[in-house]
PDB file of N, CA and C in Angstrom:
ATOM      1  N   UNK A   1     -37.903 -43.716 -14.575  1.00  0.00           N
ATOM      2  CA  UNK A   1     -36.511 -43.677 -14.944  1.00  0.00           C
ATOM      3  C   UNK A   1     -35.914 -42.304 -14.636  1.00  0.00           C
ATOM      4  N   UNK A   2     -36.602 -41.434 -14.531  1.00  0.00           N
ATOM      5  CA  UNK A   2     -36.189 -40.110 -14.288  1.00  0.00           C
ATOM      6  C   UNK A   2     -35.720 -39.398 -13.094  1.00  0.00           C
ATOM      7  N   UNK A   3     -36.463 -40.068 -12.635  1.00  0.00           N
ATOM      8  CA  UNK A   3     -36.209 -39.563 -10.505  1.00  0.00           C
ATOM      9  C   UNK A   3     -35.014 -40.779 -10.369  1.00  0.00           C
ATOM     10  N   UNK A   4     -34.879 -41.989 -11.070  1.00  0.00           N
ATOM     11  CA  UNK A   4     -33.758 -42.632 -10.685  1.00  0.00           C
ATOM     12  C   UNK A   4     -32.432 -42.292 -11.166  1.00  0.00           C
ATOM     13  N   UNK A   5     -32.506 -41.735 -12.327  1.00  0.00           N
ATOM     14  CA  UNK A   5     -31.569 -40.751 -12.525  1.00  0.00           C
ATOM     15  C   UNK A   5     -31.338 -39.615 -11.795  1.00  0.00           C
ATOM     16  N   UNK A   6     -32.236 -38.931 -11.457  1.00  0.00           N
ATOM     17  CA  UNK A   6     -31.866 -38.002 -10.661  1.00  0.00           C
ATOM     18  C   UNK A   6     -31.616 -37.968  -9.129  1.00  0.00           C
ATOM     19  N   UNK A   7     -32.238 -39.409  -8.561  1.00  0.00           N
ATOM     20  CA  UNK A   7     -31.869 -39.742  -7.353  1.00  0.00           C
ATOM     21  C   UNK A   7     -30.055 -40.088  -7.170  1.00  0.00           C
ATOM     22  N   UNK A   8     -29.569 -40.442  -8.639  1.00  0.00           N
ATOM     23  CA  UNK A   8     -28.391 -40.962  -8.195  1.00  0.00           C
ATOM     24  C   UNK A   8     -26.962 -39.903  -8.747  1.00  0.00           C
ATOM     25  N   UNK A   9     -27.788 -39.380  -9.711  1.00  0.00           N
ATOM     26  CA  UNK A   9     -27.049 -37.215  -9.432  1.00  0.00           C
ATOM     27  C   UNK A   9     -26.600 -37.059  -8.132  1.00  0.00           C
ATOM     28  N   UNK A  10     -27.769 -36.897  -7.295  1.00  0.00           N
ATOM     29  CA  UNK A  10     -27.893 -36.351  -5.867  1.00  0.00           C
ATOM     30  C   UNK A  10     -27.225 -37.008  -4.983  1.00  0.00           C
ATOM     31  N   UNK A  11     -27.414 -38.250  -5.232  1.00  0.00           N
ATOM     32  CA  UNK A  11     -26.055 -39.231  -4.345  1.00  0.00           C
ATOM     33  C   UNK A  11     -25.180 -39.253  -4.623  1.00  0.00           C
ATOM     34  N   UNK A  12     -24.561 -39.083  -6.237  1.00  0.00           N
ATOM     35  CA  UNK A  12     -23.470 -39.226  -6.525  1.00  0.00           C
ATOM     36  C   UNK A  12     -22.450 -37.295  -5.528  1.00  0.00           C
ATOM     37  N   UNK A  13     -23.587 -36.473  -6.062  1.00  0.00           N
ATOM     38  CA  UNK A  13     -23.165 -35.292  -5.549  1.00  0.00           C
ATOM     39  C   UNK A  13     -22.649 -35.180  -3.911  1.00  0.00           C
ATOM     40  N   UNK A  14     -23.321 -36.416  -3.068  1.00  0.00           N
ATOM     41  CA  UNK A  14     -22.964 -35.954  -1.728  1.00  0.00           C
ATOM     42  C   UNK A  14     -22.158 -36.606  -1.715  1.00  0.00           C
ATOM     43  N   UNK A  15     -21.745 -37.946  -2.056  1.00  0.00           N
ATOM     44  CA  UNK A  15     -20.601 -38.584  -1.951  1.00  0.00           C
ATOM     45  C   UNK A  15     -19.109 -38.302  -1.989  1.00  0.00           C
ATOM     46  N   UNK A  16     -19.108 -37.429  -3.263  1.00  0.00           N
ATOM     47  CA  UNK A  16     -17.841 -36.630  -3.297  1.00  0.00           C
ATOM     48  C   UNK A  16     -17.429 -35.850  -2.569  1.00  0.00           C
ATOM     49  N   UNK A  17     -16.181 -36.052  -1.769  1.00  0.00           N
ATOM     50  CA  UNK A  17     -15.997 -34.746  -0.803  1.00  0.00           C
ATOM     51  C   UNK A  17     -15.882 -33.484  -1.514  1.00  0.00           C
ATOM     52  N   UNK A  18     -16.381 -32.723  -1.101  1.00  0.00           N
ATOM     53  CA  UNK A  18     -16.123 -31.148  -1.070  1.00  0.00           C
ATOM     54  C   UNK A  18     -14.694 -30.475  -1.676  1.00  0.00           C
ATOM     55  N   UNK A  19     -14.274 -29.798  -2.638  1.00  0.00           N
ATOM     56  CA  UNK A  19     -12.923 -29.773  -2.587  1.00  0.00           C
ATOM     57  C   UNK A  19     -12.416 -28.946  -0.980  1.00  0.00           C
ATOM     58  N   UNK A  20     -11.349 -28.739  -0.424  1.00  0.00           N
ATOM     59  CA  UNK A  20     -11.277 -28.602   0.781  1.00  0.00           C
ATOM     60  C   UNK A  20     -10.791 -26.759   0.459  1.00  0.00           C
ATOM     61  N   UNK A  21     -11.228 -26.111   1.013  1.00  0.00           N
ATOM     62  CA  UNK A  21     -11.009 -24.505   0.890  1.00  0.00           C
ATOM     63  C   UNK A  21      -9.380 -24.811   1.575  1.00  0.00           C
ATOM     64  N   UNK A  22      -8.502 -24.753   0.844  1.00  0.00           N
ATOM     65  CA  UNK A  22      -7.162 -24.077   1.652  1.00  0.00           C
ATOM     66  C   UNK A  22      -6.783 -22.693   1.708  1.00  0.00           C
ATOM     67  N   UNK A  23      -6.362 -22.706   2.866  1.00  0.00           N
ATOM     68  CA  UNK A  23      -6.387 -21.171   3.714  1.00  0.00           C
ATOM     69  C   UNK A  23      -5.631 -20.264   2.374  1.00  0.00           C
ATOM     70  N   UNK A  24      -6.172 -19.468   2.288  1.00  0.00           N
ATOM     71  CA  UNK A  24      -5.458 -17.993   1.287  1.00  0.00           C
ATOM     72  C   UNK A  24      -4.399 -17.935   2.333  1.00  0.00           C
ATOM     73  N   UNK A  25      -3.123 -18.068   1.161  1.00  0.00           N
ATOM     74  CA  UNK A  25      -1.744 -17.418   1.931  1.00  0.00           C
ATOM     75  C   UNK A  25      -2.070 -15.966   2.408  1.00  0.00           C
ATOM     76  N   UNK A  26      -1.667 -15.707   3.391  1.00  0.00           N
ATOM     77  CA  UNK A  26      -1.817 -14.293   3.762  1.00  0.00           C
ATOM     78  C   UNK A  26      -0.546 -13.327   3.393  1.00  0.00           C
ATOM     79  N   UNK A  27      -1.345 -12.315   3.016  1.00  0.00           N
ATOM     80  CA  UNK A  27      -0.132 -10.864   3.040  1.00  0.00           C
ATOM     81  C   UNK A  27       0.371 -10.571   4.279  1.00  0.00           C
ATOM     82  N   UNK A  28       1.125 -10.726   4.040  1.00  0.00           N
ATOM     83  CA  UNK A  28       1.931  -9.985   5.141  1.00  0.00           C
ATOM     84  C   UNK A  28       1.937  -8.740   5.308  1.00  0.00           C
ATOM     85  N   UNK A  29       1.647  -7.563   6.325  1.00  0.00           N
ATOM     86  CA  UNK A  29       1.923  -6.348   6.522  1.00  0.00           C
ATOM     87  C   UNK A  29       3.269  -5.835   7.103  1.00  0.00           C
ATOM     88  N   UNK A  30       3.809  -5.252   5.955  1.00  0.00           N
ATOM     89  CA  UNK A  30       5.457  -4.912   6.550  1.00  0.00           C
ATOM     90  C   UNK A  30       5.233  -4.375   7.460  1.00  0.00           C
ATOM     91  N   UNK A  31       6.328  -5.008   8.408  1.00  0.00           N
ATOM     92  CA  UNK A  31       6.646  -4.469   9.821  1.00  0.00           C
ATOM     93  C   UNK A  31       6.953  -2.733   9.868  1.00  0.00           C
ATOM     94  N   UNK A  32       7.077  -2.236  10.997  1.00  0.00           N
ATOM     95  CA  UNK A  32       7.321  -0.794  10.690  1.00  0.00           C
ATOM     96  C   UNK A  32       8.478  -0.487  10.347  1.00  0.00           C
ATOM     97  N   UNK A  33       9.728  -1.207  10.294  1.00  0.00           N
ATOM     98  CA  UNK A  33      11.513  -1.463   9.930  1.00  0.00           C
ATOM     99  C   UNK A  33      11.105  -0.927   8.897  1.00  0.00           C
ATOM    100  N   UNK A  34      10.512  -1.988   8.324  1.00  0.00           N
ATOM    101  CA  UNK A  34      10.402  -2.270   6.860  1.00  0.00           C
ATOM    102  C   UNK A  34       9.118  -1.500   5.524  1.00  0.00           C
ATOM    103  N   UNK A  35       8.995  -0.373   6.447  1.00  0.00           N
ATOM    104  CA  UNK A  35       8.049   0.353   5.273  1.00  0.00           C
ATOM    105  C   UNK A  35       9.118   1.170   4.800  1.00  0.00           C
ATOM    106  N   UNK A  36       8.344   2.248   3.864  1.00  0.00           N
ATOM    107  CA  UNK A  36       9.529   3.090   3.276  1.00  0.00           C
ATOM    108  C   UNK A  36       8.990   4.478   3.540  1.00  0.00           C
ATOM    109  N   UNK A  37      10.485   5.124   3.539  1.00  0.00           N
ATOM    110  CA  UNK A  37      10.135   6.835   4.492  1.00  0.00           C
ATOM    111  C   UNK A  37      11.154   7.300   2.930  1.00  0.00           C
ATOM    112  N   UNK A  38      10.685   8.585   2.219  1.00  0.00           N
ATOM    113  CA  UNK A  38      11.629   9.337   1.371  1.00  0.00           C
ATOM    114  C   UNK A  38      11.467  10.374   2.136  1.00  0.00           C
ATOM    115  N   UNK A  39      12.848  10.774   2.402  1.00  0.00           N
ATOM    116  CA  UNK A  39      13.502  12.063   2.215  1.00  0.00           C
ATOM    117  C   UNK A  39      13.979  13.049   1.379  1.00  0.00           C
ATOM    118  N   UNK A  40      13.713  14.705   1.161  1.00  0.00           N
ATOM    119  CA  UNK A  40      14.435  15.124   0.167  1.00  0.00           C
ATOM    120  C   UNK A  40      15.325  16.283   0.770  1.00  0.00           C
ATOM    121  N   UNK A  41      16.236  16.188   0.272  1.00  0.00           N
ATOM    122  CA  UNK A  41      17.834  16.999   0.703  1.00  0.00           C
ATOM    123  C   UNK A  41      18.089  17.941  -0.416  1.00  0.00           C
ATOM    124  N   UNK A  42      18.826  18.964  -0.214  1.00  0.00           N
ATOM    125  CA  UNK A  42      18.575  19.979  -0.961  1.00  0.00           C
ATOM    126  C   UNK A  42      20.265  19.559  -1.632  1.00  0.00           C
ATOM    127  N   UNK A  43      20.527  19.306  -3.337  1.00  0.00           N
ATOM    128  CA  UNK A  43      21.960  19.219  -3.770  1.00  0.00           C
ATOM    129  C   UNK A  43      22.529  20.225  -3.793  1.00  0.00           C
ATOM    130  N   UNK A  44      23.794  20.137  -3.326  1.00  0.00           N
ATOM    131  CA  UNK A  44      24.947  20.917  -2.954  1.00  0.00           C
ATOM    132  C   UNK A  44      25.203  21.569  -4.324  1.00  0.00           C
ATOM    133  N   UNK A  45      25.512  23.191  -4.225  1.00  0.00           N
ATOM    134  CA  UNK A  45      25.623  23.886  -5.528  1.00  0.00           C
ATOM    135  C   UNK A  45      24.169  24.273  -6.102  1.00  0.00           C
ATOM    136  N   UNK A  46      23.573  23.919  -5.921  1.00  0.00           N
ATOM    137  CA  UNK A  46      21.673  24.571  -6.696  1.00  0.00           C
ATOM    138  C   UNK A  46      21.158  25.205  -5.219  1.00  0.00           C
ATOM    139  N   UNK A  47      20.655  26.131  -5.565  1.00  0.00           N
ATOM    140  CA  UNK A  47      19.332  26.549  -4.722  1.00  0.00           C
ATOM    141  C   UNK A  47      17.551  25.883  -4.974  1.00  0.00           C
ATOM    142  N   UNK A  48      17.733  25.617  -5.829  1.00  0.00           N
ATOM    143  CA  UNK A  48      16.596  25.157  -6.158  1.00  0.00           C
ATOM    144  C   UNK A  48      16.772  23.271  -5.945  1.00  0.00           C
ATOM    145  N   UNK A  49      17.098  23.038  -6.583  1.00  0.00           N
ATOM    146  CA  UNK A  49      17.128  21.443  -6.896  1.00  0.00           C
ATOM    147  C   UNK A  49      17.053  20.858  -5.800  1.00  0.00           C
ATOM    148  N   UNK A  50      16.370  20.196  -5.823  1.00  0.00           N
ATOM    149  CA  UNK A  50      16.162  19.012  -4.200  1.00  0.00           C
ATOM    150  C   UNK A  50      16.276  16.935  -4.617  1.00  0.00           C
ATOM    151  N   UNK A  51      17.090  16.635  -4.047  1.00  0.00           N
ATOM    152  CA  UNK A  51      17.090  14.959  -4.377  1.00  0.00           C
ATOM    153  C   UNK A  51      16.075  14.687  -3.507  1.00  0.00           C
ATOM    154  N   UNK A  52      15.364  13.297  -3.611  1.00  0.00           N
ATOM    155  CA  UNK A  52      14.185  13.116  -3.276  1.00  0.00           C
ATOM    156  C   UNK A  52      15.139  11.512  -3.104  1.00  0.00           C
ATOM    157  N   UNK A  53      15.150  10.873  -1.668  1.00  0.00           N
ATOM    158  CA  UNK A  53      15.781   9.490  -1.390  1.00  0.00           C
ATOM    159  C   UNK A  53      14.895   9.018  -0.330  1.00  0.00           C
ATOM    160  N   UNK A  54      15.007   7.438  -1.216  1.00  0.00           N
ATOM    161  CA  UNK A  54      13.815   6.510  -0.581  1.00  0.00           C
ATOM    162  C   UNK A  54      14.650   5.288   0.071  1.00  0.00           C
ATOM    163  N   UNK A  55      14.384   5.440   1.159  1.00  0.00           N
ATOM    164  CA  UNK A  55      15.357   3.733   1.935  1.00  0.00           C
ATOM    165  C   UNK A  55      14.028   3.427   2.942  1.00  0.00           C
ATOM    166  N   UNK A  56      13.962   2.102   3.483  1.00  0.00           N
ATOM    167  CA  UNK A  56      13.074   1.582   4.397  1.00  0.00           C
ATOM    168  C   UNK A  56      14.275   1.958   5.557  1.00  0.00           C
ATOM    169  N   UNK A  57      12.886   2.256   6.884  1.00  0.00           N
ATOM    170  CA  UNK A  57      13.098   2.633   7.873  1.00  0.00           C
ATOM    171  C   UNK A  57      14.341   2.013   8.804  1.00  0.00           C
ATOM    172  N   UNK A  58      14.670   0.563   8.551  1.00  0.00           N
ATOM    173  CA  UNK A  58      15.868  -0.093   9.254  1.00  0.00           C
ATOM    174  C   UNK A  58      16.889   0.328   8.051  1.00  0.00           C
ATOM    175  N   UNK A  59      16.676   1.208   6.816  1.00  0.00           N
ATOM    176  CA  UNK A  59      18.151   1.091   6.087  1.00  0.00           C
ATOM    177  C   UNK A  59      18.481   2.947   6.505  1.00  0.00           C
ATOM    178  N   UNK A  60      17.751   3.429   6.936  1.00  0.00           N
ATOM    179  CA  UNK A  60      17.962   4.911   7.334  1.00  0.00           C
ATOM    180  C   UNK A  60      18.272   4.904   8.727  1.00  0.00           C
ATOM    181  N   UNK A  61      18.237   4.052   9.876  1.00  0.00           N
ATOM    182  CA  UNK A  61      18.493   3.573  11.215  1.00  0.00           C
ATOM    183  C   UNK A  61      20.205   3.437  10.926  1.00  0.00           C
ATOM    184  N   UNK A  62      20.211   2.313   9.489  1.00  0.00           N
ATOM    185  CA  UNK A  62      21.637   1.768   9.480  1.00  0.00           C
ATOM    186  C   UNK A  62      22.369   3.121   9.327  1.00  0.00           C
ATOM    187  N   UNK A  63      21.788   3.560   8.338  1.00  0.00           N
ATOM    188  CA  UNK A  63      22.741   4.936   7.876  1.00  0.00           C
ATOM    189  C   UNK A  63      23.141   5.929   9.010  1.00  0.00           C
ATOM    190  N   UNK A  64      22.241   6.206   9.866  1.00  0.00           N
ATOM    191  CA  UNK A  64      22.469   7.248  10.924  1.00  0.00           C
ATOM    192  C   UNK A  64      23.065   6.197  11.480  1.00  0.00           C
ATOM    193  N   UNK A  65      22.806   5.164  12.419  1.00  0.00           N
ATOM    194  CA  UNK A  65      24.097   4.570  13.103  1.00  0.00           C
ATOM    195  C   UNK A  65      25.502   4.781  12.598  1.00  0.00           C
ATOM    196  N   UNK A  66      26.080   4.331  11.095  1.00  0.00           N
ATOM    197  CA  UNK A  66      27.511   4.078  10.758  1.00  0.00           C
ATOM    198  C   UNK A  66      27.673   5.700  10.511  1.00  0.00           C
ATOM    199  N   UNK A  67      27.002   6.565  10.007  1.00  0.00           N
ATOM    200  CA  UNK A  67      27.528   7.846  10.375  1.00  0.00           C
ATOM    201  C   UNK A  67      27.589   8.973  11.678  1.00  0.00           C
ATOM    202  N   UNK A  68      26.935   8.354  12.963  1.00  0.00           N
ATOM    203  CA  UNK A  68      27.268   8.630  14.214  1.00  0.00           C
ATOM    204  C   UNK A  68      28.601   7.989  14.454  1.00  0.00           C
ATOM    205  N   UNK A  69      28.786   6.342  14.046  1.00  0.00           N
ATOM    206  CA  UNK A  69      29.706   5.907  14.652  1.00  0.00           C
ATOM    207  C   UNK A  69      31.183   6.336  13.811  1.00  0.00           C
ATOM    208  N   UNK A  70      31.095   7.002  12.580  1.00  0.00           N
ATOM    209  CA  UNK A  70      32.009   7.162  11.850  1.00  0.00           C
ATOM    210  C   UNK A  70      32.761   8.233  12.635  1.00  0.00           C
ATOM    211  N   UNK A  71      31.697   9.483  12.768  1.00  0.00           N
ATOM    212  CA  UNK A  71      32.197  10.680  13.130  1.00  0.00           C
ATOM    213  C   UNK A  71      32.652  10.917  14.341  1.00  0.00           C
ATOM    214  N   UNK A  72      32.325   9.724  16.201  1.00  0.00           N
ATOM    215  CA  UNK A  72      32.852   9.172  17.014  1.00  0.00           C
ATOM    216  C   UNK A  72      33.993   8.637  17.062  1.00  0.00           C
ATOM    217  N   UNK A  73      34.521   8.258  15.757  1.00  0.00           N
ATOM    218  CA  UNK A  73      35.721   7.228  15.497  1.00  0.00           C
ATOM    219  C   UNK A  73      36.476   8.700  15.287  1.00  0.00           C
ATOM    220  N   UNK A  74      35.802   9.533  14.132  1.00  0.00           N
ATOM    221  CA  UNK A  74      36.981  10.528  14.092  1.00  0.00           C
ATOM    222  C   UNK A  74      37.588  11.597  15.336  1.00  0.00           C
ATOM    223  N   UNK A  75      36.396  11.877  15.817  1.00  0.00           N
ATOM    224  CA  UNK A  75      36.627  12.605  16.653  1.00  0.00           C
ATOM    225  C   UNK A  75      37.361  12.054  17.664  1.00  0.00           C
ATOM    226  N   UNK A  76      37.349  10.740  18.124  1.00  0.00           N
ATOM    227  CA  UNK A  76      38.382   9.819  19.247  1.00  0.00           C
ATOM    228  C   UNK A  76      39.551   9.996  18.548  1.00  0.00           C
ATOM    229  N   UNK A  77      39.805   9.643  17.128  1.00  0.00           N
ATOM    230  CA  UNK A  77      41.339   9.767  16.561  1.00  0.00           C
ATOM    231  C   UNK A  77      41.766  11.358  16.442  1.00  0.00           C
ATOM    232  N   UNK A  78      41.076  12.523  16.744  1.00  0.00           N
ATOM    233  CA  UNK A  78      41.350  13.395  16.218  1.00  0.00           C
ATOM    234  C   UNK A  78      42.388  13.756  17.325  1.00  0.00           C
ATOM    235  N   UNK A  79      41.318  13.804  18.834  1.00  0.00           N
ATOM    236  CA  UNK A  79      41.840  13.895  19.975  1.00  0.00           C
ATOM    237  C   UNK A  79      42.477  13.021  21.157  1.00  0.00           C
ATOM    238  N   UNK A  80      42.686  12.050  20.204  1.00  0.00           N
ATOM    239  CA  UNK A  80      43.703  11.048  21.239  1.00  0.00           C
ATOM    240  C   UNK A  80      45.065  11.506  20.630  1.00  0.00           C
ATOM    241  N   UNK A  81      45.680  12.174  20.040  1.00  0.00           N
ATOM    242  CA  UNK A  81      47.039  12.761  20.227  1.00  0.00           C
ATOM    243  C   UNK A  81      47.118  14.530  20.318  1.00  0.00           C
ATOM    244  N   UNK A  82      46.019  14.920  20.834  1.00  0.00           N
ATOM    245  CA  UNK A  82      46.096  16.621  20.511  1.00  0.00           C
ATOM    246  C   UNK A  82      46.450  16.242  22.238  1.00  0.00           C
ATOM    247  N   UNK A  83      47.714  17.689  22.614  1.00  0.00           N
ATOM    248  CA  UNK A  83      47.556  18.122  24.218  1.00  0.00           C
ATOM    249  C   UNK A  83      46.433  18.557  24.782  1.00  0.00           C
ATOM    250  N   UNK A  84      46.206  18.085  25.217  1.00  0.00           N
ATOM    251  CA  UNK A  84      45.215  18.860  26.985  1.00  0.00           C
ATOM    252  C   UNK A  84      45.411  19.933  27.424  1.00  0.00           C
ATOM    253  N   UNK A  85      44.835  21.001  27.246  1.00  0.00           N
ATOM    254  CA  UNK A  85      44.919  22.137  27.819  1.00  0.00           C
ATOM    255  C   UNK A  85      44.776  22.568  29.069  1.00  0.00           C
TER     256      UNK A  85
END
């Protein structure tokens, strides 16, 4: 009676499928846009005191773009009505 019990453990065990391993979601490794770079700038009025600013690499791209293109805009309006020397 014993091995027939245990013969049908063993069958019962292979019978069942396997639960199925599903793939581990993977991490993602932020792109290089998207890591983060801090900068620190020294505040206006202290000698000492320094701000310490954290943006990811496409939000410091944005920033230097709209302040190239700001200061382009001014400088076109400054000198589209000054005379020509």
């Amino acid at each position: 009676m014993r091995s027939f019990t245990l013969s049908i453990i063993i069958l019962a065990s292979f019978s069942t499928p396997a639960p199925s391993m599903a793939p581990m979601p993977s991490v993602k490794e932020p792109s290089d846009m998207e890591s983060v770079v801090c900068r620190r700038y020294n505040v206006v009025g202290s000698r000492v005191r320094k701000e310490r600013i954290c943006m990811t690499k496409r939000e410091w791209v944005k920033l230097q773009n709209g302040t190239r293109d700001g200061v382009q805009d001014y400088l076109t309006r400054a000198t589209a009505g000054a005379p020509r020397s």
